[in-house]
Protein backbone atom coordinates (compact mmCIF):
# COMPACT_ATOMS: atom_id res chain seq x y z
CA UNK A 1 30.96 -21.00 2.83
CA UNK A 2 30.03 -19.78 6.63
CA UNK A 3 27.00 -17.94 6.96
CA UNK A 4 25.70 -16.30 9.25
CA UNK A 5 22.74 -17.39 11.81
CA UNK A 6 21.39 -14.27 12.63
CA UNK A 7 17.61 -13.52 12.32
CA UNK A 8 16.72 -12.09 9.08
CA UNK A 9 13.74 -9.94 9.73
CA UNK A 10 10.93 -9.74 6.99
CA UNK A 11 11.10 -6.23 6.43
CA UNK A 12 13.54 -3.59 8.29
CA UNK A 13 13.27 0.80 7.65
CA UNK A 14 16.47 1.71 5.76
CA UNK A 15 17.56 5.17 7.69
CA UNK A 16 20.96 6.43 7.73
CA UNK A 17 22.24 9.66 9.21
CA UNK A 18 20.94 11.96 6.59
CA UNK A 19 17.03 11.42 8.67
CA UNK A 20 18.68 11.41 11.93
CA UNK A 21 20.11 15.30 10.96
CA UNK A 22 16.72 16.21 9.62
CA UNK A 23 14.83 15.18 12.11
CA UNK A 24 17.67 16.71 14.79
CA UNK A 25 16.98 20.07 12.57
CA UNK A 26 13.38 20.20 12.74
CA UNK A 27 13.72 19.78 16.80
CA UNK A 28 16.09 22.42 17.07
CA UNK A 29 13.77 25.18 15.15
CA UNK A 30 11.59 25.10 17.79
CA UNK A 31 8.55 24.06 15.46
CA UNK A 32 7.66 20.69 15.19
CA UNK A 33 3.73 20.57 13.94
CA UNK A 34 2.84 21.07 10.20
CA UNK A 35 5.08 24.07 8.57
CA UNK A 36 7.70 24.70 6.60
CA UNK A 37 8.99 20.64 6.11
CA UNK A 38 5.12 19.40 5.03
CA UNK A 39 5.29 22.09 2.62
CA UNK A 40 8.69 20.87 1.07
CA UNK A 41 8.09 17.70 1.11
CA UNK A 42 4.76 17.93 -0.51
CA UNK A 43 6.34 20.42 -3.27
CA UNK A 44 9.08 17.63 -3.89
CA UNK A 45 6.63 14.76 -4.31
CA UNK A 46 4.21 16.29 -6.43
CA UNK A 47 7.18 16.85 -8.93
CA UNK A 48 8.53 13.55 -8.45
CA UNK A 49 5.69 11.44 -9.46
CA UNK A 50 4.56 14.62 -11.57
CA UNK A 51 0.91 15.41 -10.00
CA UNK A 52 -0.14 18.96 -9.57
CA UNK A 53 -1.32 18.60 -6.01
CA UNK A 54 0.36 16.29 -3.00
CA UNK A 55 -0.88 16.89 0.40
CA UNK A 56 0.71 15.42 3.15
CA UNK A 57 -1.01 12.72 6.14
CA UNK A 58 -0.31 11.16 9.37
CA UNK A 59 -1.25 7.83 7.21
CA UNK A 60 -2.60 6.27 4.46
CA UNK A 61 -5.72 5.26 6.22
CA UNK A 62 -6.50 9.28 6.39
CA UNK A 63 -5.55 9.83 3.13
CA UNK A 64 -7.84 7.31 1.37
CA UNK A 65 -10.54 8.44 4.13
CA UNK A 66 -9.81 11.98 3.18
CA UNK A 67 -10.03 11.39 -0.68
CA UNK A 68 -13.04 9.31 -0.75
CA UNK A 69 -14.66 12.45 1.62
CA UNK A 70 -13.50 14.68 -1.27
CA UNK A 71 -14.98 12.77 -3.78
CA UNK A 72 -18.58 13.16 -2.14
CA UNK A 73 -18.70 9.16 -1.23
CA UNK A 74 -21.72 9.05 1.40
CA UNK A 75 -24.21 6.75 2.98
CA UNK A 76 -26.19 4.51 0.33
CA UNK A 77 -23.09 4.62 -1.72
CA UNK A 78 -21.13 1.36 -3.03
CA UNK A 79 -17.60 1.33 -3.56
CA UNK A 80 -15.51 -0.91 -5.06
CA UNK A 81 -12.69 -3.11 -3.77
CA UNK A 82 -10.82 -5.90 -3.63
CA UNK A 83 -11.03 -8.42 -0.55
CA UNK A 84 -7.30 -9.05 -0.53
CA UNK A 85 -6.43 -6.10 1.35
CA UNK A 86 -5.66 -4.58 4.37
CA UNK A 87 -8.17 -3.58 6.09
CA UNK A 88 -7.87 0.18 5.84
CA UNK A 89 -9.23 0.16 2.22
CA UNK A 90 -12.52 -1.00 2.89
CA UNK A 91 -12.53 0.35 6.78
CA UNK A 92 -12.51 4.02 5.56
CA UNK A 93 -15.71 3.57 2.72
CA UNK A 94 -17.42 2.79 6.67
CA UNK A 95 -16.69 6.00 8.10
CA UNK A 96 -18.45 7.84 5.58
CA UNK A 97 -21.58 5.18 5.64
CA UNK A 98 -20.82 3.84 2.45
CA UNK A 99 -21.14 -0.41 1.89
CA UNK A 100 -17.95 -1.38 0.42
CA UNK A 101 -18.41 -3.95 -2.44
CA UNK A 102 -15.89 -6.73 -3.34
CA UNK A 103 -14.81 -7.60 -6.19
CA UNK A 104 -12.31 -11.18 -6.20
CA UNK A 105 -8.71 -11.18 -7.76
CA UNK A 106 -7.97 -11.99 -11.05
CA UNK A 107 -6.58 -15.74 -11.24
CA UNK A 108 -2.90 -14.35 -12.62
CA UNK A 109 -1.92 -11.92 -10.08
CA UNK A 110 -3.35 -10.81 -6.33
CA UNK A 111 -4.96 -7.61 -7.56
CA UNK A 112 -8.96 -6.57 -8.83
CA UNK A 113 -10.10 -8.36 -11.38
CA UNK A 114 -11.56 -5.93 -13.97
CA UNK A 115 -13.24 -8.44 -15.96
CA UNK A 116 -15.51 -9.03 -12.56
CA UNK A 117 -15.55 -5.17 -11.83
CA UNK A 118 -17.32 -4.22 -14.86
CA UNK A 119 -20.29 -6.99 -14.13
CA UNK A 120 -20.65 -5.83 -10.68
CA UNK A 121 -20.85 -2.61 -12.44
CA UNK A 122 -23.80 -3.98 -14.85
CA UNK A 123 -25.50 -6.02 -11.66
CA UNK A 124 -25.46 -3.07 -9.28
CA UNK A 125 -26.02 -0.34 -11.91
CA UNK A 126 -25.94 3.43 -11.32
CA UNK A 127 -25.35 2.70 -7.45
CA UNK A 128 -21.13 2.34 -7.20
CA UNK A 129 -19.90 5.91 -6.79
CA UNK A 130 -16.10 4.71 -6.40
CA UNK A 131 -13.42 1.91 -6.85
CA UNK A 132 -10.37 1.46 -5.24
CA UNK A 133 -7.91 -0.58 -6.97
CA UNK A 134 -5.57 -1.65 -4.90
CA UNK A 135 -2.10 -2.42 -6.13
CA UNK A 136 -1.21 -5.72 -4.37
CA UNK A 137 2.41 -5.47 -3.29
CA UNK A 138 3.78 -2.95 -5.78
CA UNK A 139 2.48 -4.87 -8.80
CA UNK A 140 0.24 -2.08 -11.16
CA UNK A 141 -3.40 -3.09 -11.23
CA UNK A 142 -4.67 -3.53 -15.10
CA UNK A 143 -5.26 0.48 -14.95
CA UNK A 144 -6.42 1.01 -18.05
CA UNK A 145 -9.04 -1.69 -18.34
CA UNK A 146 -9.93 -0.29 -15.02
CA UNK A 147 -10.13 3.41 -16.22
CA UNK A 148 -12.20 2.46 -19.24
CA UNK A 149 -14.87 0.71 -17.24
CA UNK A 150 -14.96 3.57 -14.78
CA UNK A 151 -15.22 6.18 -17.33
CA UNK A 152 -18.00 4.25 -19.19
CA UNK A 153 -19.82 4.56 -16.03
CA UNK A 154 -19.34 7.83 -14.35
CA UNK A 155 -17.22 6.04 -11.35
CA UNK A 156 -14.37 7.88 -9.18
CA UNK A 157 -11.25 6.21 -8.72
CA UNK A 158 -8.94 6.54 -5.82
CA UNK A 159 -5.80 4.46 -6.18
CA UNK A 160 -4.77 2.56 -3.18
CA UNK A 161 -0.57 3.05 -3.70
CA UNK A 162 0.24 2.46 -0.29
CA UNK A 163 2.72 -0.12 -1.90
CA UNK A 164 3.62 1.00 -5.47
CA UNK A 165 5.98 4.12 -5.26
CA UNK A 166 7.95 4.43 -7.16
CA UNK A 167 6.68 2.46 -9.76
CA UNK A 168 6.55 4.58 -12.90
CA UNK A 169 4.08 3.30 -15.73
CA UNK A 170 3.65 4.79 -19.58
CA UNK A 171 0.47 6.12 -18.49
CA UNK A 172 2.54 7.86 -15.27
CA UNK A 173 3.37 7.08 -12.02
CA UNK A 174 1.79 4.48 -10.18
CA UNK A 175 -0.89 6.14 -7.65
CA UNK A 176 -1.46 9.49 -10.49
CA UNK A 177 -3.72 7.49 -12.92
CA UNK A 178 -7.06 7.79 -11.54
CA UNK A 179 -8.95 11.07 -9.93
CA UNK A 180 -6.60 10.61 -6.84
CA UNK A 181 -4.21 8.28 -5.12
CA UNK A 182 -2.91 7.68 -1.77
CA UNK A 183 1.04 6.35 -0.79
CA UNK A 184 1.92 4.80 2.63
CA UNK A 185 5.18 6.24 4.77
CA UNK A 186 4.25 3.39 7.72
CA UNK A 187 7.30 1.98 8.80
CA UNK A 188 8.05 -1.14 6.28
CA UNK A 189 6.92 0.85 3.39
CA UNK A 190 9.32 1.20 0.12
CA UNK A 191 10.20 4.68 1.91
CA UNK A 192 9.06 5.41 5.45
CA UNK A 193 8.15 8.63 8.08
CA UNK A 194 7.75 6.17 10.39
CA UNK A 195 4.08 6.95 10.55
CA UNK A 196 2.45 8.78 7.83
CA UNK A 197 0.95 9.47 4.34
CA UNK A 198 0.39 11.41 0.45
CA UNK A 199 -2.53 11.67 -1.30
CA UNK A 200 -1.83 12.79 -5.30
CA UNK A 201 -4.40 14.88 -7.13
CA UNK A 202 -4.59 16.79 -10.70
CA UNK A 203 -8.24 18.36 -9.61
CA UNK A 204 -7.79 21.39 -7.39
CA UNK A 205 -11.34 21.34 -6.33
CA UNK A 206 -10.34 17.46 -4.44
CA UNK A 207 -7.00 18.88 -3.00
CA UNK A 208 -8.93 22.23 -1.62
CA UNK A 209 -11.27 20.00 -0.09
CA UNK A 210 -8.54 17.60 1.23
CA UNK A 211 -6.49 20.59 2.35
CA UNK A 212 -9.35 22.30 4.79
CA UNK A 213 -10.51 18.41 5.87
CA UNK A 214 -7.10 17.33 6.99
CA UNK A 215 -7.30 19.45 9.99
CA UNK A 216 -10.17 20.41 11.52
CA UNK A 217 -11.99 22.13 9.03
CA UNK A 218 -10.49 25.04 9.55
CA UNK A 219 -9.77 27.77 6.69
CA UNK A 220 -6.27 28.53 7.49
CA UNK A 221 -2.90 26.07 8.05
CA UNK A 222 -1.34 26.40 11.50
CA UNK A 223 2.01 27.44 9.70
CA UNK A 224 0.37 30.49 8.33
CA UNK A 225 -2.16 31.42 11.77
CA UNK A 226 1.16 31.32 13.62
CA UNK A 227 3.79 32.79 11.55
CA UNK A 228 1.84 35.07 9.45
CA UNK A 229 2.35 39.09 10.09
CA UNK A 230 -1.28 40.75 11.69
CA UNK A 231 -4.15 38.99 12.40
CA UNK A 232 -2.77 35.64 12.71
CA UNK A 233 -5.01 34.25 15.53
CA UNK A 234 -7.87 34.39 13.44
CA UNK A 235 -9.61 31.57 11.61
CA UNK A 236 -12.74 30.18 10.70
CA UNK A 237 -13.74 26.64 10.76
CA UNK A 238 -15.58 26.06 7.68
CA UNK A 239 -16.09 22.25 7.52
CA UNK A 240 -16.58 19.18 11.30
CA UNK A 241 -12.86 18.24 9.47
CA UNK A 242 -10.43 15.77 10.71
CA UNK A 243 -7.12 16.05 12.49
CA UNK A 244 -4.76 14.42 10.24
CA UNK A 245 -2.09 16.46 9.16
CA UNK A 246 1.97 15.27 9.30
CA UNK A 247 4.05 16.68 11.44
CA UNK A 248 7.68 18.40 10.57
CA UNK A 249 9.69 15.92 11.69
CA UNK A 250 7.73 12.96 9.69
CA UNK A 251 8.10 15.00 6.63
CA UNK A 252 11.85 15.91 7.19
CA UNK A 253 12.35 12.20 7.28
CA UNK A 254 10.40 11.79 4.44
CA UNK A 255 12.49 14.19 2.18
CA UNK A 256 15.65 12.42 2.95
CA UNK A 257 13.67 9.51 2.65
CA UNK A 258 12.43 10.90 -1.05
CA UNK A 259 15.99 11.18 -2.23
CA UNK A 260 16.84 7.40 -2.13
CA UNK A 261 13.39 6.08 -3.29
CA UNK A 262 15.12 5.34 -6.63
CA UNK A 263 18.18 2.94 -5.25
CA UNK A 264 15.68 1.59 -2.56
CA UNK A 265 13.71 0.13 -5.76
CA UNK A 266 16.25 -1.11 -7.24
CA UNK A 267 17.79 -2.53 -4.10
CA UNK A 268 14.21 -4.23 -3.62
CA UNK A 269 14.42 -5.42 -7.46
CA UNK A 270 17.47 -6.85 -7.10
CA UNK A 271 16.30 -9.06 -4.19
CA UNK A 272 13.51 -10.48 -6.53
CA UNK A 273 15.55 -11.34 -9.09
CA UNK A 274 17.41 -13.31 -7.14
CA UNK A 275 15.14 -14.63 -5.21
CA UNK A 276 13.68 -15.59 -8.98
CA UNK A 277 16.77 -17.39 -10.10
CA UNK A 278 17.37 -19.40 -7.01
CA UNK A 279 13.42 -20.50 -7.17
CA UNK A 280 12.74 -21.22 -10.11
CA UNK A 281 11.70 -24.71 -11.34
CA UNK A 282 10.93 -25.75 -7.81
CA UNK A 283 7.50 -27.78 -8.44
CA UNK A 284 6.06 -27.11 -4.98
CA UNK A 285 6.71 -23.43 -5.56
CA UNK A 286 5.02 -20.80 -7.12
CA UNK A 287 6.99 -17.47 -8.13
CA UNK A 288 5.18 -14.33 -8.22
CA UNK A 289 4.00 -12.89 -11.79
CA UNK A 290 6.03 -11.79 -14.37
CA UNK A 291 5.22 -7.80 -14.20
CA UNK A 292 6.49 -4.74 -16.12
CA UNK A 293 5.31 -2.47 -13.47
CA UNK A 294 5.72 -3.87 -9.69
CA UNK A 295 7.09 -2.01 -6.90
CA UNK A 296 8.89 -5.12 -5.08
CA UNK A 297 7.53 -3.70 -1.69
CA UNK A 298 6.34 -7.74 -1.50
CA UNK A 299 7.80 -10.85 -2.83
CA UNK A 300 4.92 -13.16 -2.38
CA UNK A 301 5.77 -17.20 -2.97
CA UNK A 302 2.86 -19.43 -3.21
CA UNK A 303 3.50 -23.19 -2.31
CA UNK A 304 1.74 -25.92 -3.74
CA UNK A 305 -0.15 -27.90 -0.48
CA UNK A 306 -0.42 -30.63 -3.46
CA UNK A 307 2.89 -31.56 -3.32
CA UNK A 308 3.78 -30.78 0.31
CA UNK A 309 3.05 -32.66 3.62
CA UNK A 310 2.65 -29.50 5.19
CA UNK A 311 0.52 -26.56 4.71
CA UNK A 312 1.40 -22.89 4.71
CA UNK A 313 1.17 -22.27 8.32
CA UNK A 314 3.78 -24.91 9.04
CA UNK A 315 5.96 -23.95 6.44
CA UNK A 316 6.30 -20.20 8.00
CA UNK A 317 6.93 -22.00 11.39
CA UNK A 318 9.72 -23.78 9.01
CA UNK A 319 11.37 -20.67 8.01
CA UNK A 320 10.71 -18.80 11.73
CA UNK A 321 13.16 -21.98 12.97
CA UNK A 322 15.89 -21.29 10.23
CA UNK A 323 15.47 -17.90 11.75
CA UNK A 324 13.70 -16.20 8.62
CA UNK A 325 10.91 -13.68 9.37
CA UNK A 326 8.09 -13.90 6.87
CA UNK A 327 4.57 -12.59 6.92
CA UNK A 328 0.94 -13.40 5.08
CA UNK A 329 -0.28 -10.64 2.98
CA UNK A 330 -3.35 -10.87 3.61
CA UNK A 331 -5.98 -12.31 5.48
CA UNK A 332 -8.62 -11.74 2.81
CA UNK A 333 -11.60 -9.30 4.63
CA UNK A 334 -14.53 -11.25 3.27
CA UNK A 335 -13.56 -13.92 5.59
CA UNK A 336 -12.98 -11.35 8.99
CA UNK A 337 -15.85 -11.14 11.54
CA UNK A 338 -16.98 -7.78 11.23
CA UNK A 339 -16.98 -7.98 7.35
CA UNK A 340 -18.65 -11.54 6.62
CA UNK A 341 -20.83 -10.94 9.16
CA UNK A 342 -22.32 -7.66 8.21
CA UNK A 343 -22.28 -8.63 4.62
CA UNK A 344 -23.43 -12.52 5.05
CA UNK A 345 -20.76 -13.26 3.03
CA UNK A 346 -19.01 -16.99 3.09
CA UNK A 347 -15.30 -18.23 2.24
CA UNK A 348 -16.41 -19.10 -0.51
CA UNK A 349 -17.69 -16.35 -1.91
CA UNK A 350 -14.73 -14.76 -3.15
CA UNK A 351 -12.39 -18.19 -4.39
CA UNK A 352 -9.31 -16.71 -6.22
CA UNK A 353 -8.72 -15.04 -2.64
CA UNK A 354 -9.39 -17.25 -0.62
CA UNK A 355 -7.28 -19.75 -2.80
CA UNK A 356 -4.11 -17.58 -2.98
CA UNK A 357 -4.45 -16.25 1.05
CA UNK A 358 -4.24 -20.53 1.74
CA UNK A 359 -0.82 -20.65 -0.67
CA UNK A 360 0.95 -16.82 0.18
CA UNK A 361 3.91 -16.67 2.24
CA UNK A 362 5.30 -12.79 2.04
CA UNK A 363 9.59 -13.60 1.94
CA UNK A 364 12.26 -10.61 3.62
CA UNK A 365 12.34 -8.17 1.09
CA UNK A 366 14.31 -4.70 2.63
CA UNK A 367 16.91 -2.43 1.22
CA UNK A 368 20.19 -4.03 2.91
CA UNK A 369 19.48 -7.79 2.53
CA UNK A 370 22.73 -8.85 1.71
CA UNK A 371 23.54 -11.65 -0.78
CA UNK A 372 24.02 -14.06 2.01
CA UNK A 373 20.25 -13.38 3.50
CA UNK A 374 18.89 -13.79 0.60
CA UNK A 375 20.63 -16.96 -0.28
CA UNK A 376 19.96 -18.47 3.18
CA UNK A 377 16.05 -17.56 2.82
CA UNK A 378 16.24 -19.33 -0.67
CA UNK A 379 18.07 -22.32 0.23
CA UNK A 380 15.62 -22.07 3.46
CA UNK A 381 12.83 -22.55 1.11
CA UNK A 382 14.14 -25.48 -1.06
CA UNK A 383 14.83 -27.36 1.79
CA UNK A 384 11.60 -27.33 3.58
CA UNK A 385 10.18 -27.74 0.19
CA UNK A 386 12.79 -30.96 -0.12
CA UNK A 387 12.31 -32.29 3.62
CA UNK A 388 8.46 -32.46 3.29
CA UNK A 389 7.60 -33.44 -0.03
CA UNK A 390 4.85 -35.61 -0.65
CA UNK A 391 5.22 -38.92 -0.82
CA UNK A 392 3.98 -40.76 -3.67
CA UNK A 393 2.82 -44.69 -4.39
């Protein structure tokens, strides 16, 4: 069978013409800012992951900054995180002056370890206000040994679900478990505003703060000081807020966006099932975990250096010349200047991580991969795998 040659990127937005008339719609009203679309499309996620408050962001990044805020995180503080992250998990407990604290990965998967949570709990008693689970990829963190621990101790959690919508748990969706959560709309994400961001919330008292803090303190949306009959111009600015509010035309994307979150996941599930049954049994290979809740936003294949002549890094320059675009998720923050050197921390420090960041090679995973991309990436794989296997005496 012929196949094609083309490049097969690592991750591609799936957009039709349903977000090309939305956006085209918004443009044409003559309002563009936060109004009438934010509000829909916050109404529409809050009752599709079933929380009683989602307010909209021009990114995660602000919406985990905005949340921990909210939650009354400060200087002195310690939250809790994982190192295998991006770096806007741990960057935003730094605005507010707070020390993030990492906690390593549990051997079986790439997210917190809970069993190491609750004795940095016990070391650093009475002094971490927060922890951010992150879930790695789209894969659920252990939630409830995480809530249980946190709820033994008086600790906040904010969810880091930039990756796991729409993963749906029996506890709820993915991102609605803890005190607050945050999604990611960036552009690769399992749906996409091309820049932006959600955060969930049950408490009102969190999504009032949130609300006034998103943009500029101020007491009033711009929707309402604009459009409102008598009096309109005037507001108070209660709060030194933030300007992070999503515009109309991000959230009319999003909506359409919203609608086909449900065949984008199982477009994405698809792919790593295959990608499962072509793998499997290759020795120098290691498939991701079996998981009952995982997103798919990542398929992430560890390779054995054991059995290889090659490490990672060569092997991704392997793939890049069969014209396959893969990534790393992630360069593990304990080991990134501005973190190990603040902190004193070494490599070492933090081994499951460091381990797993040496082994992880992120594989094209988009809504539209056809059957013939992802059986040229897997056949890609065993034969790298094949053409530089170790030789043994």
């Amino acid at each position: 069978m012929n196949r094609s040659t083309d490049f097969i990127p690592f991750a591609k937005p799936s957009t039709g013409p349903e977000e090309e008339e939305a956006a085209v719609r918004v443009i044409r009203s003559g309002w563009l800012t936060s109004g009438i679309e934010v509000k829909a499309f916050e109404k529409e996620f809050a009752s599709y992951v079933g929380a009683r408050h989602a307010l909209a962001v021009n990114s995660a990044t602000a919406g985990l900054h905005l949340a921990l805020e909210a939650l009354g995180i400060g200087p002195g503080d310690l939250v809790a995180t994982t190192p295998y992250t991006f770096t806007a998990t741990a960057e935003v407990i730094r605005y507010l002056g707070a020390d993030p604290l990492f906690i390593d990965i549990e051997e079986e998967s790439w997210n917190i370890d809970p069993l190491q949570f609750e004795k940095a709990v016990e070391e650093h008693r009475g002094k971490i206000k927060a922890v951010i689970p992150v879930h790695m990829g789209g894969h659920h963190c252990r939630m409830d040994e995480i809530c249980r621990i946190a709820g033994k101790y008086g600790i906040r959690i904010l969810e880091d679900a930039a990756h796991s919508f729409p993963v749906k748990t029996d506890k709820g969706y993915s991102g609605t478990i803890g005190d607050a959560g945050v999604y990611s709309f960036y552009a690769n994400k399992t749906i996409t505003t091309g820049e932006g961001g959600m955060v969930v919330t049950d408490s009102d008292e969190l999504a009032k703060r949130i609300s006034v803090m998103r943009l500029h303190g101020i007491d009033r949306d711009v929707w309402n000081r604009y459009t409102a009959k008598g009096g309109s111009w005037r507001y108070a600015v209660v709060e030194a807020g933030f300007k992070y509010n999503m515009t109309d035309i991000a959230a009319a994307i999003g909506r359409e966006q919203l609608k086909k979150a449900e065949s984008f996941y199982k477009s994405r599930k698809e792919i790593a099932e295959k990608y499962n049954r072509e793998l499997e049994g290759l020795d120098f290979v290691t498939l991701p975990p079996h998981a009952e809740y995982h997103s798919w936003h990542l398929y992430i294949l560890r390779i054995d250096p054991a059995k290889l002549d090659i490490d990672r890094d060569r092997f991704i320059e392997c793939l890049g010349e069969e014209g396959i675009g893969t990534s790393v998720h992630y360069i593990p923050l304990h080991i990134m200047p501005y973190y190990s050197e603040r902190y004193k921390l070494k490599p070492q420090d933090y081994p499951e991580a460091l381990k797993k960041y040496g082994m992880s090679i992120s594989l094209p995973v988009f809504p539209g991969m056809t059957a013939d991309q992802t059986a040229r990436v897997s056949d890609a794989v065993k034969r790298i795998g094949e053409r530089h296997r170790r030789k043994t005496l």
